[in-house]
N, C-alpha and C. Protein backbone atom coordinates (compact mmCIF):
# COMPACT_ATOMS: atom_id res chain seq x y z
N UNK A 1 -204.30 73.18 122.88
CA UNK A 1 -205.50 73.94 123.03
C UNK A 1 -205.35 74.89 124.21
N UNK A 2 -205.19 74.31 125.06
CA UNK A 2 -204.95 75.35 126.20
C UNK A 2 -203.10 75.14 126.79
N UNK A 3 -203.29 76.22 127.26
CA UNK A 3 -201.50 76.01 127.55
C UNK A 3 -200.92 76.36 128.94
N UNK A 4 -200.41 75.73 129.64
CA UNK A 4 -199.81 75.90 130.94
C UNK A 4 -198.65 76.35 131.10
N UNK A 5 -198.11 77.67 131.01
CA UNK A 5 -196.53 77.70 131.08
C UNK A 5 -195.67 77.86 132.75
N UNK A 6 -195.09 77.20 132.23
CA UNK A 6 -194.41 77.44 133.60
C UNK A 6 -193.18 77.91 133.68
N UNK A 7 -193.11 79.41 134.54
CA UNK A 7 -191.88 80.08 134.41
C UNK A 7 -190.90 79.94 135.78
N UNK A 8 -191.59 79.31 136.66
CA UNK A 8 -190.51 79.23 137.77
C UNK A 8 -191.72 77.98 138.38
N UNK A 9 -191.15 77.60 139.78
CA UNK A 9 -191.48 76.63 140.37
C UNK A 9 -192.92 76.83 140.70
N UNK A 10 -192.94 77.85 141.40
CA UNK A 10 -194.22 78.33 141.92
C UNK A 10 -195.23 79.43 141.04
N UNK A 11 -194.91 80.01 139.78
CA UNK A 11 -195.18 81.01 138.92
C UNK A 11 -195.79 80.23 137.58
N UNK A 12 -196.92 80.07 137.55
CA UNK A 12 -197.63 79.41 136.41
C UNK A 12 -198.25 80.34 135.57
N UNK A 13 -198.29 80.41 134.01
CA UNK A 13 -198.97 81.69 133.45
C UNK A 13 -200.03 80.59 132.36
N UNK A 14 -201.45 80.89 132.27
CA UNK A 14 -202.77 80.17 131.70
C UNK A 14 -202.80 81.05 130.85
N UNK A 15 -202.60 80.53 129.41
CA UNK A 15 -202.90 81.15 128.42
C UNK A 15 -204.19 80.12 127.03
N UNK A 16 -204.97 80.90 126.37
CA UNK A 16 -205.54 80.01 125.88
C UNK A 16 -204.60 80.41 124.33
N UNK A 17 -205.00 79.24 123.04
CA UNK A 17 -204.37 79.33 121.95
C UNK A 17 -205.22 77.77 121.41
N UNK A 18 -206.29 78.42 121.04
CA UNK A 18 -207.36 77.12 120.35
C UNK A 18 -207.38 78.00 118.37
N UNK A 19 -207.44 76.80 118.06
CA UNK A 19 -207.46 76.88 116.34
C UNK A 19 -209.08 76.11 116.47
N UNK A 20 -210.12 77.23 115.71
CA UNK A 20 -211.38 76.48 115.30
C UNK A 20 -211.35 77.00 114.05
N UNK A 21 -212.59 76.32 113.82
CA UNK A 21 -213.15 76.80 112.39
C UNK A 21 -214.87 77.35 112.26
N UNK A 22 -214.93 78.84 112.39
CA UNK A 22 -216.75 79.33 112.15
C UNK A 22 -216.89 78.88 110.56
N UNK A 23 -218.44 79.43 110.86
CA UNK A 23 -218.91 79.70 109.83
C UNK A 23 -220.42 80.69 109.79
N UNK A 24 -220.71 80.74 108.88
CA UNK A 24 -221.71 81.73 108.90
C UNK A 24 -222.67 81.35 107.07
N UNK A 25 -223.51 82.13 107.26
CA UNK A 25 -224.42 81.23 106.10
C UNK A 25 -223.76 81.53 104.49
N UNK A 26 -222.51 81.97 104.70
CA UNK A 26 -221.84 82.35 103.35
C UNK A 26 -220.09 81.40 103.26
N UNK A 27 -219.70 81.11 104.24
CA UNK A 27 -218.74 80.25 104.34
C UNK A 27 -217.91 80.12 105.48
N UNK A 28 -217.05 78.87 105.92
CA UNK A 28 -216.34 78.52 106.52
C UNK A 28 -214.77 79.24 106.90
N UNK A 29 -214.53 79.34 107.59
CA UNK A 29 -213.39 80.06 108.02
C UNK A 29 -212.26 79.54 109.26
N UNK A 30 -211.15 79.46 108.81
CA UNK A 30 -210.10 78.53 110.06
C UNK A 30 -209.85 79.94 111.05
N UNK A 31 -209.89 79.72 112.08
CA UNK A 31 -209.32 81.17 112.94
C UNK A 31 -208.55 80.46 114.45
N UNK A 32 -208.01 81.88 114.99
CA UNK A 32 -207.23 81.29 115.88
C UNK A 32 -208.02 81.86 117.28
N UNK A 33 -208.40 81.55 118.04
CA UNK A 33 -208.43 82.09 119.26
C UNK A 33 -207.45 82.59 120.91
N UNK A 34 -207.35 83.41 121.26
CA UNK A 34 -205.93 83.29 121.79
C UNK A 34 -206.94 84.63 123.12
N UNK A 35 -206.42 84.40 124.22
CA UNK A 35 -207.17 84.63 125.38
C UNK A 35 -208.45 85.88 125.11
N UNK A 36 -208.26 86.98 124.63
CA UNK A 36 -209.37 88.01 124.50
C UNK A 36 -210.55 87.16 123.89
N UNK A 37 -209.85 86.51 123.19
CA UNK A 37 -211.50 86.21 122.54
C UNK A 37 -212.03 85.15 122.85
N UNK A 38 -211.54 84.26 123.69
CA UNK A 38 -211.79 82.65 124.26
C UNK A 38 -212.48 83.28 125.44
N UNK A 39 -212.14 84.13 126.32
CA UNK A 39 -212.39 84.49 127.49
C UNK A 39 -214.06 85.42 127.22
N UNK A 40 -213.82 86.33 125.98
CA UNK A 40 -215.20 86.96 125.69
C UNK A 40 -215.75 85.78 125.15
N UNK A 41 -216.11 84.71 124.61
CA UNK A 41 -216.62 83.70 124.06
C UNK A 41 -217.48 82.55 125.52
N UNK A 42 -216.17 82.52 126.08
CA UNK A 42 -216.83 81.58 127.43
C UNK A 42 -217.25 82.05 128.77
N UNK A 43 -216.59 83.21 128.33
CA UNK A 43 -217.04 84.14 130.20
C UNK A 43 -216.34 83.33 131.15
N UNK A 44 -214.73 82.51 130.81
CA UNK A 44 -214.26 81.91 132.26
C UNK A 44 -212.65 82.06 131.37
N UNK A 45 -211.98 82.31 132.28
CA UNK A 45 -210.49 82.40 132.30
C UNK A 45 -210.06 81.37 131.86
N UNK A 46 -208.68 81.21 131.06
CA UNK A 46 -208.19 79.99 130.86
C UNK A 46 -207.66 79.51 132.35
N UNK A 47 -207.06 79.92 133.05
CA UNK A 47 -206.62 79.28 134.53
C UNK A 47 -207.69 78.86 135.42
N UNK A 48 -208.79 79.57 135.42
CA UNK A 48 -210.16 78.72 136.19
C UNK A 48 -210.51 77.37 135.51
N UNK A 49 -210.71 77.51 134.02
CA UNK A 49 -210.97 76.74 133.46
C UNK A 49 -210.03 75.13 133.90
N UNK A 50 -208.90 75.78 133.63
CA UNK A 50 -208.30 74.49 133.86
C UNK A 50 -208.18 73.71 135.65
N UNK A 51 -207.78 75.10 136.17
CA UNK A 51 -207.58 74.78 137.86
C UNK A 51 -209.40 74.56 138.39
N UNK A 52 -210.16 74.79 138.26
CA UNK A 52 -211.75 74.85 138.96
C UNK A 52 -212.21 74.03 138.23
N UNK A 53 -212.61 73.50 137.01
CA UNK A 53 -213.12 72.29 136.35
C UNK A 53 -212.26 71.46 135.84
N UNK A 54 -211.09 71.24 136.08
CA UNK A 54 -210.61 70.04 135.76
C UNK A 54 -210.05 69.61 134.44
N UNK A 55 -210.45 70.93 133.57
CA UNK A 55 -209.91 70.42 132.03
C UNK A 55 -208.05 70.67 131.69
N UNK A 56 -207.60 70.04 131.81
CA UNK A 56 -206.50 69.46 131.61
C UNK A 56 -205.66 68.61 130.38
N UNK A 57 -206.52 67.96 129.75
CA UNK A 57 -206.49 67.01 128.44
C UNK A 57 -206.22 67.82 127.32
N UNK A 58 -205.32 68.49 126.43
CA UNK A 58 -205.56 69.33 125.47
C UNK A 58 -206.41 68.71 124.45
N UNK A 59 -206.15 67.41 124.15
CA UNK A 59 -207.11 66.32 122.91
C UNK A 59 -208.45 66.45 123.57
N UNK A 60 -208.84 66.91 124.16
CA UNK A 60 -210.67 66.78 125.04
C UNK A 60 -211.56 68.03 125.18
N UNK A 61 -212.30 68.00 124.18
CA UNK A 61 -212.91 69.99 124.19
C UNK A 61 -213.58 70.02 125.28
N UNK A 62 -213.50 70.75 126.02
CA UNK A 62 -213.80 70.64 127.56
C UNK A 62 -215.02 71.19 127.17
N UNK A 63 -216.62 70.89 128.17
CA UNK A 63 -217.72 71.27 128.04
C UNK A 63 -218.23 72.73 127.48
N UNK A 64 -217.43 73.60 128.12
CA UNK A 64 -217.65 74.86 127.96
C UNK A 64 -217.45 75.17 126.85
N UNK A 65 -216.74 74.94 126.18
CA UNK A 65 -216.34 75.08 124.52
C UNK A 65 -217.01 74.09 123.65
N UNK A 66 -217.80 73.11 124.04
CA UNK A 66 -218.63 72.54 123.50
C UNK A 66 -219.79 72.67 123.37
N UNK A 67 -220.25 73.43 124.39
CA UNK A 67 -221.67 74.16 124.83
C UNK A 67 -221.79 75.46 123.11
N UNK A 68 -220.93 75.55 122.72
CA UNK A 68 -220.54 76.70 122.06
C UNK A 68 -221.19 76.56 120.58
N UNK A 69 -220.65 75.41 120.26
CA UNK A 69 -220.93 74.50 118.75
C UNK A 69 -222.36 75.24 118.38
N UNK A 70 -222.90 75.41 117.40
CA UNK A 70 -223.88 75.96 117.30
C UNK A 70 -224.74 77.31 117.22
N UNK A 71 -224.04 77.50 117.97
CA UNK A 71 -224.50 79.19 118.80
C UNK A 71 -224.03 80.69 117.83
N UNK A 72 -225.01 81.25 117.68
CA UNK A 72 -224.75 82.43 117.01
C UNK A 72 -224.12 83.42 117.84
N UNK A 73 -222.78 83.92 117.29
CA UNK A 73 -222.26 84.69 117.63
C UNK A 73 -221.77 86.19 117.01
N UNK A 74 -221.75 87.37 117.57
CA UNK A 74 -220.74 88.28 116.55
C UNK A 74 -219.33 87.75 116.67
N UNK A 75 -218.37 87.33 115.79
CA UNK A 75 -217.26 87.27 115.50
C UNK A 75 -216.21 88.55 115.41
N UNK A 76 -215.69 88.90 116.22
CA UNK A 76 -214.69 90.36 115.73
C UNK A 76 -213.25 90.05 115.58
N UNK A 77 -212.63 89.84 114.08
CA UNK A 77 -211.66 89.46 113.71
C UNK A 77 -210.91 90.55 113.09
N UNK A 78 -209.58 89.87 113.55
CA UNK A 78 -208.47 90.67 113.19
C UNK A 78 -207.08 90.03 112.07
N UNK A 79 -206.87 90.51 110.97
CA UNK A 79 -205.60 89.78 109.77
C UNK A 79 -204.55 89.99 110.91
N UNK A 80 -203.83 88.57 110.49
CA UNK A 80 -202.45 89.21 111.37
C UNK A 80 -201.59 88.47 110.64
N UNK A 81 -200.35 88.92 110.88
CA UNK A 81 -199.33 88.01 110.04
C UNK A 81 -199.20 86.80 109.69
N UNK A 82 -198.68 86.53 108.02
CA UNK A 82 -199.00 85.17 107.11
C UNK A 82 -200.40 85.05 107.26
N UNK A 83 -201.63 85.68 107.11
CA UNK A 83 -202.96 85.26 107.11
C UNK A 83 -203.57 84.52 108.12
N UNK A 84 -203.07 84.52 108.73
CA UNK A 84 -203.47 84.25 110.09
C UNK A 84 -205.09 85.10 110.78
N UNK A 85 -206.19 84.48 110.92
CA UNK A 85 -207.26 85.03 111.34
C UNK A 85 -207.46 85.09 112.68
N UNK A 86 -207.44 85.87 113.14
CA UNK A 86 -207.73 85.71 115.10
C UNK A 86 -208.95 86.40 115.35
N UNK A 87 -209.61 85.63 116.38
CA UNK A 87 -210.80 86.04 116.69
C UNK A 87 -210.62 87.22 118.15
N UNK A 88 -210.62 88.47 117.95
CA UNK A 88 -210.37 89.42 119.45
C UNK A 88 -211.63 89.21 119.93
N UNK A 89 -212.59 89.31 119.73
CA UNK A 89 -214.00 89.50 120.68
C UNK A 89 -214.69 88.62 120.37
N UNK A 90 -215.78 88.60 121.05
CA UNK A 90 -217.40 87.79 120.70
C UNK A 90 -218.20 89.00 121.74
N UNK A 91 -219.39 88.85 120.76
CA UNK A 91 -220.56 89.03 121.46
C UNK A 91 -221.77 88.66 121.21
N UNK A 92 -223.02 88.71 121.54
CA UNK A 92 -224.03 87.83 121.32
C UNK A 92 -224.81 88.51 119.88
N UNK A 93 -225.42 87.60 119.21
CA UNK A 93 -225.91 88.15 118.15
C UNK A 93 -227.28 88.02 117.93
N UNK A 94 -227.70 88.03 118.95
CA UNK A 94 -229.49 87.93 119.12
C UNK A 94 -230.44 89.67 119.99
N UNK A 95 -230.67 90.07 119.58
CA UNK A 95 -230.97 91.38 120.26
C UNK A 95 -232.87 91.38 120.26
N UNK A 96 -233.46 92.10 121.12
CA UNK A 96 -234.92 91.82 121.56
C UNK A 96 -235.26 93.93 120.98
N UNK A 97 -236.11 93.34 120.29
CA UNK A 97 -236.41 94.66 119.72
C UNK A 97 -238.40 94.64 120.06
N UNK A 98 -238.51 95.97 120.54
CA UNK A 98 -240.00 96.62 120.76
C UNK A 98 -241.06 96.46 119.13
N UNK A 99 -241.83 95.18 119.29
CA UNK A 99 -243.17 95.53 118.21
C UNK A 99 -244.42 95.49 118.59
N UNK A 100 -244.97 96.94 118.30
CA UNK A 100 -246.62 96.52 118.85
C UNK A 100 -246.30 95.61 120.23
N UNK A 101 -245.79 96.28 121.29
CA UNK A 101 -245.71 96.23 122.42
C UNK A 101 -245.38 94.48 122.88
N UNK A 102 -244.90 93.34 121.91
CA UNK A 102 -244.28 92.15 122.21
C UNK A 102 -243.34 92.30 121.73
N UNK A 103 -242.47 91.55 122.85
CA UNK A 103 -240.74 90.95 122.16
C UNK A 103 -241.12 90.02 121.07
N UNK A 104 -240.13 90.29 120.13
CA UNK A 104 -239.89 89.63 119.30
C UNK A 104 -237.92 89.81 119.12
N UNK A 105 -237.75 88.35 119.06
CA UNK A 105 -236.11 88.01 118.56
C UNK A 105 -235.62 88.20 117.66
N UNK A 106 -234.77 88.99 117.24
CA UNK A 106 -234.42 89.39 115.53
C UNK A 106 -232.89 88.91 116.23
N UNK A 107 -232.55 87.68 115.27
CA UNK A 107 -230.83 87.34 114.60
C UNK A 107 -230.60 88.50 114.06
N UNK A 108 -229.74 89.34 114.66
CA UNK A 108 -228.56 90.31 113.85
C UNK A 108 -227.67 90.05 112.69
N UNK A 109 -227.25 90.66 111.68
CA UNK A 109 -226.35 90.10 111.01
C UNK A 109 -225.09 90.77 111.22
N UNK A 110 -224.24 89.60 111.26
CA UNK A 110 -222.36 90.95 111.21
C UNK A 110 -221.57 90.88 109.82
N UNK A 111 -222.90 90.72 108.78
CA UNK A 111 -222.36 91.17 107.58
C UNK A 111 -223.06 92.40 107.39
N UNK A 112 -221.76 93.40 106.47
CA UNK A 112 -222.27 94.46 106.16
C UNK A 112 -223.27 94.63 104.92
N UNK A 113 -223.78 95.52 104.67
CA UNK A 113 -224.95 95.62 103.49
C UNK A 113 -224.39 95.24 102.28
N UNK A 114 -224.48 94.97 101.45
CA UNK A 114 -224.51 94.27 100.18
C UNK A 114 -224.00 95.91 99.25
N UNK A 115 -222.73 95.31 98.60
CA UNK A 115 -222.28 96.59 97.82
C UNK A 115 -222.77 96.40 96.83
N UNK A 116 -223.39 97.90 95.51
CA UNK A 116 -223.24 97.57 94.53
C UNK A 116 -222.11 97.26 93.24
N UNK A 117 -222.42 96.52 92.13
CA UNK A 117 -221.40 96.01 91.06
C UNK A 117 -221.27 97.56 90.46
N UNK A 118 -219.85 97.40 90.66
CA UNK A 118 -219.29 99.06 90.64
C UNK A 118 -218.62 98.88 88.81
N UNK A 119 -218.68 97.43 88.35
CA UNK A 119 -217.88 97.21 87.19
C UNK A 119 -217.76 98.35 86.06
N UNK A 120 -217.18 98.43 85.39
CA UNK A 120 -217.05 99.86 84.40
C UNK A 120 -218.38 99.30 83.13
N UNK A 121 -218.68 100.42 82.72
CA UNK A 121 -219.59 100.09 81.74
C UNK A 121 -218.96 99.30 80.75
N UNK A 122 -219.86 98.13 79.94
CA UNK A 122 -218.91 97.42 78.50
C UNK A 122 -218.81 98.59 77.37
N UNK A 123 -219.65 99.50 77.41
CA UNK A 123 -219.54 99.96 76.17
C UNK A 123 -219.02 101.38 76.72
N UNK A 124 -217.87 101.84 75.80
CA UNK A 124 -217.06 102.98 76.23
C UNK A 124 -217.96 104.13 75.32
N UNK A 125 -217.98 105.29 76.29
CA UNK A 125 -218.84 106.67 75.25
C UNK A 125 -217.57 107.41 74.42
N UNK A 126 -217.74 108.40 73.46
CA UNK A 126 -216.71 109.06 73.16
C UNK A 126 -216.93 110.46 74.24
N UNK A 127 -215.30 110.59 74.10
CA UNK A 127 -215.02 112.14 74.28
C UNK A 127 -214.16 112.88 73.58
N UNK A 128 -214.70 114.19 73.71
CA UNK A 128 -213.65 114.93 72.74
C UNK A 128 -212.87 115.16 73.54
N UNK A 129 -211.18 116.31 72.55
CA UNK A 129 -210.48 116.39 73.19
C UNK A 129 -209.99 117.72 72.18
N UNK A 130 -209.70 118.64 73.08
CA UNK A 130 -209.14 119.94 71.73
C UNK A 130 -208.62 119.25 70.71
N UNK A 131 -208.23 120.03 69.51
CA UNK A 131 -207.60 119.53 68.88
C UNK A 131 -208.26 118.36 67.88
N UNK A 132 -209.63 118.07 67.89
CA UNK A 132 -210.44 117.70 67.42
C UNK A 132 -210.66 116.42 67.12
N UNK A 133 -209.15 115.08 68.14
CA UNK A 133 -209.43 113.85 67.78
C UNK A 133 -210.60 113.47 69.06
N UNK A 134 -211.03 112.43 69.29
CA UNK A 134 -212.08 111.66 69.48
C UNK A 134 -211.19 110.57 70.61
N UNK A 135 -211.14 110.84 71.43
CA UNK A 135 -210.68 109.38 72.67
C UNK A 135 -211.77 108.77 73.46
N UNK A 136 -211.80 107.40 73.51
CA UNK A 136 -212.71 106.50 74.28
C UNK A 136 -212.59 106.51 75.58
N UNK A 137 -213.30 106.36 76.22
CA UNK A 137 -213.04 106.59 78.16
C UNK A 137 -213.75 105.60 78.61
């Protein structure tokens, strides 16, 4: 989950590399998290994290990432090689919009609008064609 590398004695490099799984009210999704988006997600470095609170245990979801469970987020994902899903950003998905002069909370959605069924018609029209045969389209 979190990773400590160590390149010399005194030279330590904190990288995060957590595998979760979102979801959203249409389905479940495995993704990878890897520092941009752990760091926009928790607002704390993987090296604070580990050196300033103590999380150390990779088997132990340390609080901060547990605080998380639940929480609506924008997700900003990126395909990357073999299907691999990585999460680059987060940001919050709750925004405070002006009505008749009270806040009110509107959940955002980070799905896009609903396409229409573009399917071809079942029934083909004729067209002509010089030459006076008749082709279906």
């Amino acid at each position: 989950m979190l990773k400590n590398l160590t390149l010399s004695n005194s030279l330590c490099v904190y990288r995060y590399s957590v595998n979760a799984i979102i979801n959203d009210s249409t389905k479940a999704i495995e993704v990878v998290f890897f520092n941009e988006g752990m760091e926009a997600l928790l607002k704390i470095t993987c090296k604070d994290l580990i050196t300033k609170h103590s999380c150390t245990d990779p088997k132990k979801l340390p609080q901060q990432m547990a605080l998380m469970i639940g929480k609506s987020k924008i997700m900003h994902l990126s395909l990357r090689k073999e299907n691999n899903v990585v999460v680059t950003n987060v940001s919050e998905s709750e925004t405070t919009v002006q009505v008749d002069s009270l806040a009110q909370h509107v959940t955002s959605s980070a799905l896009p609008p609903a396409m229409p069924n573009l399917k071809p018609n079942k029934f083909k029209r004729p067209y002509a064609e010089s030459g006076g045969k008749l082709h279906y389209i």
